[in-house]
N, C-alpha and C. Protein backbone atom coordinates (compact mmCIF):
# COMPACT_ATOMS: atom_id res chain seq x y z
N UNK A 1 0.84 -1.18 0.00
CA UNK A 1 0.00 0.00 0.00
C UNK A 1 0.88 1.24 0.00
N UNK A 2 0.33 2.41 -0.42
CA UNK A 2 0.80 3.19 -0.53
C UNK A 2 1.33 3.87 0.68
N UNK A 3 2.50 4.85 1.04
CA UNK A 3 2.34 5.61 2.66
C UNK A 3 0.98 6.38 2.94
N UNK A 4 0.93 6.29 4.07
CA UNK A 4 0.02 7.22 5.26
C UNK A 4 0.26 8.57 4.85
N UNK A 5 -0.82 9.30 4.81
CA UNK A 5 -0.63 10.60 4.99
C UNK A 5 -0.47 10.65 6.12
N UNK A 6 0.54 12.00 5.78
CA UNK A 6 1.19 12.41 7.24
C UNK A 6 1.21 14.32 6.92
N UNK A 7 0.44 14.61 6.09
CA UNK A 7 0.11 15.98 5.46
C UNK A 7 -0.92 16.00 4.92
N UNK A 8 -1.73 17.14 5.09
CA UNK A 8 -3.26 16.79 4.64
C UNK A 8 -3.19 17.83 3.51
N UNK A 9 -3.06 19.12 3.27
CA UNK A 9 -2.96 19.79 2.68
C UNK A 9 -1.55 19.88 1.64
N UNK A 10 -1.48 18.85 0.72
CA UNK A 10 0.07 18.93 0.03
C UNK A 10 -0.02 19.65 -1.54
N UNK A 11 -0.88 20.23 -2.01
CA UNK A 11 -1.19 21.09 -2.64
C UNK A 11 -1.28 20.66 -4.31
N UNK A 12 -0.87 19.11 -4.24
CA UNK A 12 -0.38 18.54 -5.35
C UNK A 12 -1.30 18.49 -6.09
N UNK A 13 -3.09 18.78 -5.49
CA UNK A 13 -3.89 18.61 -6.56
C UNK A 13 -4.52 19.75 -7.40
N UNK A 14 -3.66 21.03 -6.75
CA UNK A 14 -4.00 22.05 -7.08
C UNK A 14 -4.18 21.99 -8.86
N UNK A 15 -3.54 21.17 -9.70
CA UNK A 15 -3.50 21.59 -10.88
C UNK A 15 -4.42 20.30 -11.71
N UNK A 16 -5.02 20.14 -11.00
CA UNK A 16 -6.95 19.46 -11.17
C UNK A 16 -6.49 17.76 -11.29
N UNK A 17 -5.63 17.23 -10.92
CA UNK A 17 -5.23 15.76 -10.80
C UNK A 17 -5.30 15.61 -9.25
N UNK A 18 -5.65 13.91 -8.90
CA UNK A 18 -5.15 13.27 -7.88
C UNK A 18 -3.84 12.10 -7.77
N UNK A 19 -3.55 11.80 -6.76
CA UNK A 19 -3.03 10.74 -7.05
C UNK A 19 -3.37 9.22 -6.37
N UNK A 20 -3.48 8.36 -7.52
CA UNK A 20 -3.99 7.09 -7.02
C UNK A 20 -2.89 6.70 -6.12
N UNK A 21 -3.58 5.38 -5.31
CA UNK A 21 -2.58 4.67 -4.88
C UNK A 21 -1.33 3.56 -5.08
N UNK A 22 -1.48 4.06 -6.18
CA UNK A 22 -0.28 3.66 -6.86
C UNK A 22 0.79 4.26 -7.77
N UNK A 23 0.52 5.51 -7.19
CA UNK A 23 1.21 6.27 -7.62
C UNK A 23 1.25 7.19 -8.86
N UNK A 24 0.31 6.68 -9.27
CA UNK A 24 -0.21 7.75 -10.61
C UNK A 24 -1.24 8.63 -10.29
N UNK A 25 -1.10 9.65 -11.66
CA UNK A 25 -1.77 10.94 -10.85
C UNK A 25 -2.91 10.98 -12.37
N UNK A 26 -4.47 11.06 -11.72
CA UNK A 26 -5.63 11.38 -12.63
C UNK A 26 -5.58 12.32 -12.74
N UNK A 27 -6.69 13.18 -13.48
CA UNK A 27 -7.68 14.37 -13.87
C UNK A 27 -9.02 14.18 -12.26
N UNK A 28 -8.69 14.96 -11.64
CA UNK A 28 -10.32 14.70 -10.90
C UNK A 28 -11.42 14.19 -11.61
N UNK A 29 -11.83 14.49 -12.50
CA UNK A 29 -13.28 14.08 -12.93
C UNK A 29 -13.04 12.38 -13.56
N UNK A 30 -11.75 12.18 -13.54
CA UNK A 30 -11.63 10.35 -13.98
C UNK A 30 -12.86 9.63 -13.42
N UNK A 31 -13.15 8.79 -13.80
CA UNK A 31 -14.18 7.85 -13.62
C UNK A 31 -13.57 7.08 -12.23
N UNK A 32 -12.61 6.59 -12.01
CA UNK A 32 -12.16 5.88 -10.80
C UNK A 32 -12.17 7.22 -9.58
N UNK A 33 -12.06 8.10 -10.04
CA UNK A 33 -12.15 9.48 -8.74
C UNK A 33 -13.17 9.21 -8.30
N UNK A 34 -14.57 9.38 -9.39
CA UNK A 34 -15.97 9.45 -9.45
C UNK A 34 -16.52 8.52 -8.25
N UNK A 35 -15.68 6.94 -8.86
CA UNK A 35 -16.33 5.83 -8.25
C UNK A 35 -15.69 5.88 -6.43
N UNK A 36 -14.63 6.49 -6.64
CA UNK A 36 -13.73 6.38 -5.15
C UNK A 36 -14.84 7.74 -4.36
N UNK A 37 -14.82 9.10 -4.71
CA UNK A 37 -15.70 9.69 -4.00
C UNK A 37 -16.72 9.33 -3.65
N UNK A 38 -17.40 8.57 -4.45
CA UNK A 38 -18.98 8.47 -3.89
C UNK A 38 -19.23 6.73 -3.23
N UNK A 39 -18.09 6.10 -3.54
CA UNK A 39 -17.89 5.23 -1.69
C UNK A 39 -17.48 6.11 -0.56
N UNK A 40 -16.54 6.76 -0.93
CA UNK A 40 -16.81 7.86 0.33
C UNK A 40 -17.81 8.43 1.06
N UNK A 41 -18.19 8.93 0.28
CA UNK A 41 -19.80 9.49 0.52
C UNK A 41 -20.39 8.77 0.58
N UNK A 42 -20.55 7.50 0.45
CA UNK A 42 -21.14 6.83 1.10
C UNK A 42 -21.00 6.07 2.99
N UNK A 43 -19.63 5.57 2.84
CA UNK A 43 -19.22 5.52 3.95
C UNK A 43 -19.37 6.72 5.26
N UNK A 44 -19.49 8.15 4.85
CA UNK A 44 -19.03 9.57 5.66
C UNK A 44 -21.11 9.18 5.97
N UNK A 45 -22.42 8.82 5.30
CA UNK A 45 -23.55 9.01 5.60
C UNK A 45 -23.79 7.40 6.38
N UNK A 46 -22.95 6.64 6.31
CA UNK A 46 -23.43 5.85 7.01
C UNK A 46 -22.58 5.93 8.79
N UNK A 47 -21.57 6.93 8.67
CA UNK A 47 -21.33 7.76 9.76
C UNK A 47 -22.11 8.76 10.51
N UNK A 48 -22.93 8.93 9.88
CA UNK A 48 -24.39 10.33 10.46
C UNK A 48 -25.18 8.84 10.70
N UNK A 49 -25.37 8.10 9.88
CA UNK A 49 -26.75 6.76 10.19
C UNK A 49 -26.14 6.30 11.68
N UNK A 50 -25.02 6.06 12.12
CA UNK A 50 -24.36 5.06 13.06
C UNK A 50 -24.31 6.60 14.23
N UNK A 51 -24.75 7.57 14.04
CA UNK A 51 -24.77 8.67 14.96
C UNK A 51 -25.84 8.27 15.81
N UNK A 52 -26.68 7.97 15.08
CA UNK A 52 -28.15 7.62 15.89
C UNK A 52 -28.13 6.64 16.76
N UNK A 53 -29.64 6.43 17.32
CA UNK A 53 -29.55 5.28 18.18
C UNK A 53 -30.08 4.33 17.31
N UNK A 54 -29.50 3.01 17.25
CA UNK A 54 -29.74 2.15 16.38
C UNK A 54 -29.86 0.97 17.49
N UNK A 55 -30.10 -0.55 16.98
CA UNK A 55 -30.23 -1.73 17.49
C UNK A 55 -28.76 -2.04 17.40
N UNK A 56 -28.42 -2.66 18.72
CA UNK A 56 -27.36 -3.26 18.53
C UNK A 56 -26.52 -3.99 17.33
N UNK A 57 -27.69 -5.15 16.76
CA UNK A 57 -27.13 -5.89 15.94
C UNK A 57 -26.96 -4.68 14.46
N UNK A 58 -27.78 -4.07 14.23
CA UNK A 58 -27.60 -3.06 13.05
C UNK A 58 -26.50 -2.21 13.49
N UNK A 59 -26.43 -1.61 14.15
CA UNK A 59 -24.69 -0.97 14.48
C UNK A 59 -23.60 -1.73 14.81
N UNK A 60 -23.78 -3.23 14.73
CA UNK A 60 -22.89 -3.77 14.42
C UNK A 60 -22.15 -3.99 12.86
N UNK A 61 -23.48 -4.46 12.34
CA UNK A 61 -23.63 -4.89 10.86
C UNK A 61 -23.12 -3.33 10.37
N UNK A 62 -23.46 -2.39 10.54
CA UNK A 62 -22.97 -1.29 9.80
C UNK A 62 -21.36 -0.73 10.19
N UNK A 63 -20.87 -1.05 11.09
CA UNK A 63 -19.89 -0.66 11.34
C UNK A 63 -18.68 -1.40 10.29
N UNK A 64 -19.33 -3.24 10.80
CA UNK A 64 -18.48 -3.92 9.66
C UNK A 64 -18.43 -3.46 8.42
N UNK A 65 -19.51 -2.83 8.08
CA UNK A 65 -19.47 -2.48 6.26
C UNK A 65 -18.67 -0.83 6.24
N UNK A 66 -18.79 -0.35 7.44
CA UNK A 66 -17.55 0.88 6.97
C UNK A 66 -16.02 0.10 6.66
N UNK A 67 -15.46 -0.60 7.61
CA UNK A 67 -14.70 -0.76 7.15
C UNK A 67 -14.44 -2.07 6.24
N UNK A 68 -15.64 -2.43 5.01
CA UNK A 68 -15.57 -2.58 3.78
C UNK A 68 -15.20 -1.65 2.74
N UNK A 69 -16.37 -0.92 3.28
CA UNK A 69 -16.14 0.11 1.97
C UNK A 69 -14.79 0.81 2.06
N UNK A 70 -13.98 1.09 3.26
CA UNK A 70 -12.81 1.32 3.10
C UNK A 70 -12.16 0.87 1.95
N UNK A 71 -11.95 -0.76 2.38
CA UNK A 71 -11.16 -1.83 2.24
C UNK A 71 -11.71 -1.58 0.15
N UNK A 72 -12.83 -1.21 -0.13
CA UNK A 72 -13.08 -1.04 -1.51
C UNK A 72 -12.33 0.17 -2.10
N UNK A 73 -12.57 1.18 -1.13
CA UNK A 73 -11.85 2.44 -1.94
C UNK A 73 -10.23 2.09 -2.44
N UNK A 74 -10.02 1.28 -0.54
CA UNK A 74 -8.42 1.06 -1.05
C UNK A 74 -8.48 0.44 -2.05
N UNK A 75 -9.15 -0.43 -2.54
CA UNK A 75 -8.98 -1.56 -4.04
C UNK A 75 -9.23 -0.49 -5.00
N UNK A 76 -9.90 0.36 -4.94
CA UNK A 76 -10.24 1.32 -6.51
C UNK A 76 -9.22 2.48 -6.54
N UNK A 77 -9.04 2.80 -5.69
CA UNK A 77 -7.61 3.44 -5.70
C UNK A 77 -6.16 2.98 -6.20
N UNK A 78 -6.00 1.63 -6.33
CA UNK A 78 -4.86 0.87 -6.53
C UNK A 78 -5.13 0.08 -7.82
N UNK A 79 -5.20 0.45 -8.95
CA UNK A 79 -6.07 -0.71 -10.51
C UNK A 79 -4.96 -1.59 -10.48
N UNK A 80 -6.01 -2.98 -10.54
CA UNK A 80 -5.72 -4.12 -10.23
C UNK A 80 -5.12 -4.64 -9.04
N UNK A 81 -5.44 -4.18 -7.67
CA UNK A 81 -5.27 -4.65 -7.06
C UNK A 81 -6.67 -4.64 -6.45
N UNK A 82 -6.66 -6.22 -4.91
CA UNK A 82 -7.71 -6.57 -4.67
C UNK A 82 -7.92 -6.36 -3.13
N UNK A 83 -9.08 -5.76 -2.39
CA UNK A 83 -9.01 -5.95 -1.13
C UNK A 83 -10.19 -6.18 -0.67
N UNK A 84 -11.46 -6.53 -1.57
CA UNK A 84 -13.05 -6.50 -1.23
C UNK A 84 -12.85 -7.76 -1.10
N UNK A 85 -12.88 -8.94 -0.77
CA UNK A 85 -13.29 -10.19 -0.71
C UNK A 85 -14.51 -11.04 -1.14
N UNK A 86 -15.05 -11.85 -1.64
CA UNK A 86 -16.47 -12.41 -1.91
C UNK A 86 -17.28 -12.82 -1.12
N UNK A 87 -16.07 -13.04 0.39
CA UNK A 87 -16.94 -13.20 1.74
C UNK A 87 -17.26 -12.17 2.13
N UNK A 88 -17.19 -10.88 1.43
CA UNK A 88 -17.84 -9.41 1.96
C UNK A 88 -19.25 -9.66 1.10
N UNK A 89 -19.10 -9.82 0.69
CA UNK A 89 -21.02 -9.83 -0.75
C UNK A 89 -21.68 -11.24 0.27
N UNK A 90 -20.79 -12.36 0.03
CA UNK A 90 -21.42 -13.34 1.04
C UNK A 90 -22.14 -12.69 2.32
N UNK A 91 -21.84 -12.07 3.66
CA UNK A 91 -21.97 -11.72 4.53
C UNK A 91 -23.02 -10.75 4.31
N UNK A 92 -23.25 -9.76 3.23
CA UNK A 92 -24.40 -8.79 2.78
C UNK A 92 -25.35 -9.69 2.49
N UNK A 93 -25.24 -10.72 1.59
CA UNK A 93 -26.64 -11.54 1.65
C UNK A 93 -26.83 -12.08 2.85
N UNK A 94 -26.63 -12.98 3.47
CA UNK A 94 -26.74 -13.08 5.17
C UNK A 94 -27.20 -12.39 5.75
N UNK A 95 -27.05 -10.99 5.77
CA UNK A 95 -27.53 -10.16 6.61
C UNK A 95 -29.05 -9.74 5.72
N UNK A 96 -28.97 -9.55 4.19
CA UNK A 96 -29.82 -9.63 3.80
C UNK A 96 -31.49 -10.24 4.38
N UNK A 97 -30.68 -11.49 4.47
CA UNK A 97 -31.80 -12.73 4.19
C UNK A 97 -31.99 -12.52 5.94
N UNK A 98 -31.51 -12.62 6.79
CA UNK A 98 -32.05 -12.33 8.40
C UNK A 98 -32.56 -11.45 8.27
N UNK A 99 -32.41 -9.83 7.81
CA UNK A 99 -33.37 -8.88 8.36
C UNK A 99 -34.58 -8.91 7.74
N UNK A 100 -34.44 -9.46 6.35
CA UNK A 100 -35.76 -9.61 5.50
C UNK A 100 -36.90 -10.46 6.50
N UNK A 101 -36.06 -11.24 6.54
CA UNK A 101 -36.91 -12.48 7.06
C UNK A 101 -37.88 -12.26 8.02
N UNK A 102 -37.83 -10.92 9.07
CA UNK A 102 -38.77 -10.68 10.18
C UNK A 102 -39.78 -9.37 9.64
N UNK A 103 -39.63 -9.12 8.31
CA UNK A 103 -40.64 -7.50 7.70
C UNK A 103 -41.82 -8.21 7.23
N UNK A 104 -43.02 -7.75 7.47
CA UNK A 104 -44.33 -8.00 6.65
C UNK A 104 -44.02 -7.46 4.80
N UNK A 105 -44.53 -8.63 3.98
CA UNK A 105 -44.32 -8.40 2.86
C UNK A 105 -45.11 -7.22 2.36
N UNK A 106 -44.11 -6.60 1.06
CA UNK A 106 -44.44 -5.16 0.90
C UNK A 106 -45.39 -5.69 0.07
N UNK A 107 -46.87 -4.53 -0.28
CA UNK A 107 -47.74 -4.86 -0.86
C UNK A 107 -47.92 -3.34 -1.84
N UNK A 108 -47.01 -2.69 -1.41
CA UNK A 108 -47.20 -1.21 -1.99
C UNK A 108 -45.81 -0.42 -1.96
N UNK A 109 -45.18 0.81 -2.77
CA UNK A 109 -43.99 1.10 -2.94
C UNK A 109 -44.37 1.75 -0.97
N UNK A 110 -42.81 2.07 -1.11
CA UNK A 110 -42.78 2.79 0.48
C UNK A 110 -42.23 4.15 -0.46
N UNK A 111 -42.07 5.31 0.76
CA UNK A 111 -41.38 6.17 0.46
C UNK A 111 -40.20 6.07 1.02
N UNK A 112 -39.09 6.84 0.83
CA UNK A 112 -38.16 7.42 1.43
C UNK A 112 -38.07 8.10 3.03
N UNK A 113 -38.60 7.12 3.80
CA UNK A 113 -39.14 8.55 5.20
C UNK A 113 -39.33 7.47 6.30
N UNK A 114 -40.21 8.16 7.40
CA UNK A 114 -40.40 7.46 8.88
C UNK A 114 -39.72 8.09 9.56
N UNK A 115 -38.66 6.98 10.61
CA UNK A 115 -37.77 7.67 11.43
C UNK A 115 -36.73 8.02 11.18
N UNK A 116 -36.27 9.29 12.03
CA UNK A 116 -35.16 9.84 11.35
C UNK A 116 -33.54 8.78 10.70
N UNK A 117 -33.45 7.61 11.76
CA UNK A 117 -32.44 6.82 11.40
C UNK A 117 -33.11 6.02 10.25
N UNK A 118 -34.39 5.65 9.89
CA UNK A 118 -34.69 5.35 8.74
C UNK A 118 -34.84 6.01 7.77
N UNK A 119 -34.78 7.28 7.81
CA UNK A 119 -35.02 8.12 6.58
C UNK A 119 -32.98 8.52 6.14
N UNK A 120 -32.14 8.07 7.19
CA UNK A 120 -31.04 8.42 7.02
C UNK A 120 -30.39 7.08 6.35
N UNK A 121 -31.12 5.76 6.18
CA UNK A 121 -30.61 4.86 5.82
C UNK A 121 -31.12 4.92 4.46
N UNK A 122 -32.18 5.38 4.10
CA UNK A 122 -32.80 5.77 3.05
C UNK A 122 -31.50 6.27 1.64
N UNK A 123 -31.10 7.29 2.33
CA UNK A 123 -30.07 8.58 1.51
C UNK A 123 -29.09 7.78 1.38
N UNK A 124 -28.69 6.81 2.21
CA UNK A 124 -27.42 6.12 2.00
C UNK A 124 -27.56 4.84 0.92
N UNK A 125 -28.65 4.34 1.15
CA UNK A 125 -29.13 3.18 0.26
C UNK A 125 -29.37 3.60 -1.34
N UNK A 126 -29.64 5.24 -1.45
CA UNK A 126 -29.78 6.42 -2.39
C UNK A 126 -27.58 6.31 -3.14
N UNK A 127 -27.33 6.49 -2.16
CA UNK A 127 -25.72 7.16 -1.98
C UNK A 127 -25.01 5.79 -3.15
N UNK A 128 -25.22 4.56 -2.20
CA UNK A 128 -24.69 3.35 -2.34
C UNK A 128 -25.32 2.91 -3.68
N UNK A 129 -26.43 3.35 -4.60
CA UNK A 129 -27.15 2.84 -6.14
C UNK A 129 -26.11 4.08 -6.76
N UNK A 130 -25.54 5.38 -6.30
CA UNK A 130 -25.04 6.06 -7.30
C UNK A 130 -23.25 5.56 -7.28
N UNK A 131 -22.65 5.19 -6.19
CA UNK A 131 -21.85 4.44 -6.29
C UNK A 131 -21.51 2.90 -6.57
N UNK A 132 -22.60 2.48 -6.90
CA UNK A 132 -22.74 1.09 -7.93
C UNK A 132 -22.67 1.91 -9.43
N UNK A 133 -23.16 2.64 -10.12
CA UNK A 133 -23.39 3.27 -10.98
C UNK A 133 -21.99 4.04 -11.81
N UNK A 134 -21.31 4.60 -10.58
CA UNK A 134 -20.15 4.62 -10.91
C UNK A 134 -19.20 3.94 -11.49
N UNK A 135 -19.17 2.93 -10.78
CA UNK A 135 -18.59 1.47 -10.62
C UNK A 135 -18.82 1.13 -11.93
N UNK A 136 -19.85 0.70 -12.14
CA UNK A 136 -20.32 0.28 -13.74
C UNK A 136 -20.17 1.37 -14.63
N UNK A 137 -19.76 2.32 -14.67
CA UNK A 137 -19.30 2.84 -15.77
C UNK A 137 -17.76 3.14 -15.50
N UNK A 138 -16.91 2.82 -14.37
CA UNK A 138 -15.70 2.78 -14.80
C UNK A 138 -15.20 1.47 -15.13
N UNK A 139 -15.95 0.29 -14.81
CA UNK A 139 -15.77 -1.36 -15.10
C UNK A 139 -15.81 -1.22 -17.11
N UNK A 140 -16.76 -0.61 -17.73
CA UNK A 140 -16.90 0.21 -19.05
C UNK A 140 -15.96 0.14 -19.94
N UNK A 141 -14.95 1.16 -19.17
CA UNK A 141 -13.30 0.98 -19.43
C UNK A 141 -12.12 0.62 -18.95
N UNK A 142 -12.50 0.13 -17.76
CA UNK A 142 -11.26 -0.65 -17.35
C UNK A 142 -11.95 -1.46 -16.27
N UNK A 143 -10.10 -2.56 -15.91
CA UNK A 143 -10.57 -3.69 -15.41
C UNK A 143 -11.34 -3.29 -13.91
N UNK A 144 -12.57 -3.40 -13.70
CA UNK A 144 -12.96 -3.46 -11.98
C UNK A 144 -12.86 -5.41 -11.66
N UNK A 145 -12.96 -5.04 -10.06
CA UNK A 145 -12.89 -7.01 -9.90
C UNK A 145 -14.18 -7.11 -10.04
N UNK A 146 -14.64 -8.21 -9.62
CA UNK A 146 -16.69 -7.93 -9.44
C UNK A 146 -17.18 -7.99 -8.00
N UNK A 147 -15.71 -8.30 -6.99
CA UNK A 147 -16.49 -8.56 -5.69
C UNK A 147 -17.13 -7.07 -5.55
N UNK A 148 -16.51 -5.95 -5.35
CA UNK A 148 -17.17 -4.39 -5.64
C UNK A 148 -18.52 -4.44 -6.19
N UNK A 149 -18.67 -4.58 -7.34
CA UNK A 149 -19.81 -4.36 -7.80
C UNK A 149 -20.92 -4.71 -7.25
N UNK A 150 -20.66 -6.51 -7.19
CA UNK A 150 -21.54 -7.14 -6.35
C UNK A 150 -21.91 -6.41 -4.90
N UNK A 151 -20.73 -6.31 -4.47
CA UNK A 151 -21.04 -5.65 -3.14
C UNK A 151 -22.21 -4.52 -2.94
N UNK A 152 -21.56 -3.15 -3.94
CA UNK A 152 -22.78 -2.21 -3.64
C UNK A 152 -24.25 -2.55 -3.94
N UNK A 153 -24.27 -3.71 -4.69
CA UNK A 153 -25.86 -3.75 -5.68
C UNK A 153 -26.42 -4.49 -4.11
N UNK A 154 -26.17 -5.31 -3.21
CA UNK A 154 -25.98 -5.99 -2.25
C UNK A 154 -26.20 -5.05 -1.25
N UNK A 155 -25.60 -4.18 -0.91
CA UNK A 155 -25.41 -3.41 0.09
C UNK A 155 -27.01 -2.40 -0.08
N UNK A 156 -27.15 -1.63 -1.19
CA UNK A 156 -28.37 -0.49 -1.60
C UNK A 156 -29.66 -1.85 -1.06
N UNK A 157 -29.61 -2.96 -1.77
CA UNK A 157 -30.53 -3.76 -1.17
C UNK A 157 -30.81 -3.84 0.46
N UNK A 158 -29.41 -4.04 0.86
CA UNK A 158 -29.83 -4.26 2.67
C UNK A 158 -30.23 -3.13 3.46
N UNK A 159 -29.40 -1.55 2.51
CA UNK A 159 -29.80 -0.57 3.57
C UNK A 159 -31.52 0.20 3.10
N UNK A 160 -32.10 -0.69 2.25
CA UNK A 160 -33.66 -0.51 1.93
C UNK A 160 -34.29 -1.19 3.38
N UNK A 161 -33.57 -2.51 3.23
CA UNK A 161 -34.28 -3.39 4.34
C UNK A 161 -33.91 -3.11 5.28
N UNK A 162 -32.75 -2.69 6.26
CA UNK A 162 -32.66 -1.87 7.06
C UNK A 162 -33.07 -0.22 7.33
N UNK A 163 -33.77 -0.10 6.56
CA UNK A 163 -34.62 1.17 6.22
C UNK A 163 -36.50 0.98 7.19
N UNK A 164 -36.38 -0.37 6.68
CA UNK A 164 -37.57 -0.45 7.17
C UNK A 164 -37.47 -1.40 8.76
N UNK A 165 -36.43 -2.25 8.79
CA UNK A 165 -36.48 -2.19 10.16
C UNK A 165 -36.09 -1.29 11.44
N UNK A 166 -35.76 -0.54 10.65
CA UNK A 166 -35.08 0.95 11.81
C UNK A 166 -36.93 1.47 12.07
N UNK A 167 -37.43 1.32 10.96
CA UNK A 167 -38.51 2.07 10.81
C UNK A 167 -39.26 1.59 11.94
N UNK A 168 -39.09 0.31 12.16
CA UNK A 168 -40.28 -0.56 13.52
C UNK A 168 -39.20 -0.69 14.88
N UNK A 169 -38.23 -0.25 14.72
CA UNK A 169 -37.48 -0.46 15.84
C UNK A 169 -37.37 0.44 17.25
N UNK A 170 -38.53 1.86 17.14
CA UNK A 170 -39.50 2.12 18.32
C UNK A 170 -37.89 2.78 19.34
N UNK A 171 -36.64 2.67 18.82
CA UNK A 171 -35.74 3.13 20.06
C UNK A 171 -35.91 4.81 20.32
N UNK A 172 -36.57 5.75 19.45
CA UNK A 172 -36.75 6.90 19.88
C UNK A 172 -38.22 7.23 19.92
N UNK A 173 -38.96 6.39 20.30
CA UNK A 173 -40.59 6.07 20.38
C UNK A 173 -41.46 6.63 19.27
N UNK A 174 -40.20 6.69 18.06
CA UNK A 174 -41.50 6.96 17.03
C UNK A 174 -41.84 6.02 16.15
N UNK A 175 -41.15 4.52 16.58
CA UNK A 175 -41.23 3.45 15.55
C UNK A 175 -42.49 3.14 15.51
N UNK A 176 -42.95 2.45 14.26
CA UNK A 176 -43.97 2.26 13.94
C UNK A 176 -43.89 1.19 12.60
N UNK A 177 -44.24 1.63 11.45
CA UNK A 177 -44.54 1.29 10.01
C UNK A 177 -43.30 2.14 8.71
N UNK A 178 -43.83 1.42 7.78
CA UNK A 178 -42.90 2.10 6.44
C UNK A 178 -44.32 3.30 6.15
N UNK A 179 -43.48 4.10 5.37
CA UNK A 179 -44.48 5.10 4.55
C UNK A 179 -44.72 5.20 3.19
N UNK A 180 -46.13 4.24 3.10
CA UNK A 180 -46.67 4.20 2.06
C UNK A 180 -47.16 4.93 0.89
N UNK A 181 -46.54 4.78 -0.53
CA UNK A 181 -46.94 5.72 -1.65
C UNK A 181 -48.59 5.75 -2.04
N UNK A 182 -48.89 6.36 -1.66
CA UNK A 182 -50.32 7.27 -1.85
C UNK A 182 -50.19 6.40 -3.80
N UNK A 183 -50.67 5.62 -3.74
CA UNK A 183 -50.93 6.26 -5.34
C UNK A 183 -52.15 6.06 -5.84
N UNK A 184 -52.14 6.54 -7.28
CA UNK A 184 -53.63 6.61 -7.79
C UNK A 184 -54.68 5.37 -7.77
N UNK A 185 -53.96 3.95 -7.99
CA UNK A 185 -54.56 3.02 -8.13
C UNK A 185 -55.26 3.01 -6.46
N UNK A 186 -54.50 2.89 -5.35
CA UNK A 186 -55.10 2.82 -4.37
C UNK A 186 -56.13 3.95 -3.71
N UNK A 187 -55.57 4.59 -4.24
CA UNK A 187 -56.77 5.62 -3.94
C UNK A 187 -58.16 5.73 -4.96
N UNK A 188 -58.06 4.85 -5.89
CA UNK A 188 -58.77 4.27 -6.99
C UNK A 188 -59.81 2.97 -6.02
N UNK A 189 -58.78 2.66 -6.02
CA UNK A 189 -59.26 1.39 -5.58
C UNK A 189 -60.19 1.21 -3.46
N UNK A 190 -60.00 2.32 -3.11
CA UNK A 190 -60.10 2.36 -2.13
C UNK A 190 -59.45 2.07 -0.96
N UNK A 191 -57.81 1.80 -1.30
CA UNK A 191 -56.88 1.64 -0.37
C UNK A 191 -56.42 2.90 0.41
């Protein structure tokens, strides 16, 4: 791996490049910048989500996946090298398939909303489809591995479903239900 910063401000990107971890230096707007910022940004909102009061086992599960998505940036930062594992995508379905397993099946879209730690898992599950997106368009032109990919498409899935169990999880007494899309058919229909 590359050294530690040990200077935060080194001015080197002043002239619109970064440098990967491997020692080469992009254009900011490169597609691997793209895909590396917005795991960031993803990781920095699931730091505001893990602010809250959450269930034990979900601030567990989320903590492990920060330092995934680390462990991803470091891999997209470094082309061709590997640090996501397949037992990281493994472990997202797992967690998948347990939290699913205790939600009443959806019968109608939800919105984006409820409690505040569910409406914050929301933006991240938002965060984590535009950094899959990335991903797939820098995979486009160059080599990505697929544990990454897999991972985020994996991940936007769990923090939906952890969206809605934050939503019933009652720790700041406003749990309750998901919030259901009003739409025409049901209001057609008399729902």
């Amino acid at each position: 791996m590359a050294n530690r910063l040990t200077q935060i401000a080194t001015r080197t990107g002043d002239d619109g490049t970064t440098g990967l971890g491997d020692g080469q230096r992009v254009p900011k707007h490169h597609l691997r910048v793209q895909a590396l910022g917005d795991v960031d940004e993803l990781n920095s909102h699931l730091g505001v989500l893990l602010a809250e009061p959450l269930p034990d086992e979900v601030r567990g599960l989320l903590s492990v996946i920060q330092h995934e998505l680390f462990n991803l940036g470091g891999e997209l930062s470094m082309p061709g090298f590997e640090l996501l594992k397949a037992d990281a995508v493994l472990r997202l379905d797992e967690a998948l398939a347990h939290h699913n397993a205790g939600l009443p099946r959806l019968k109608e879209f939800i919105l984006p909303a409820g409690t505040r730690s569910a409406a914050i898992a929301h933006v991240c599950r938002t965060v984590a489809r535009r950094a899959e997106r990335s991903l797939v368009a820098l995979a486009a032109h160059e080599a990505v591995n697929a544990a990454p990919r897999q991972y985020l498409n994996r991940l936007s899935d769990l923090l939906f479903v952890l969206a809605r169990v934050l939503n019933r999880a009652n720790l700041d007494g406003q749990g309750g239900d998901d919030v259901y899309w009003q739409s025409e058919r049901l209001k057609r229909d008399g729902g």
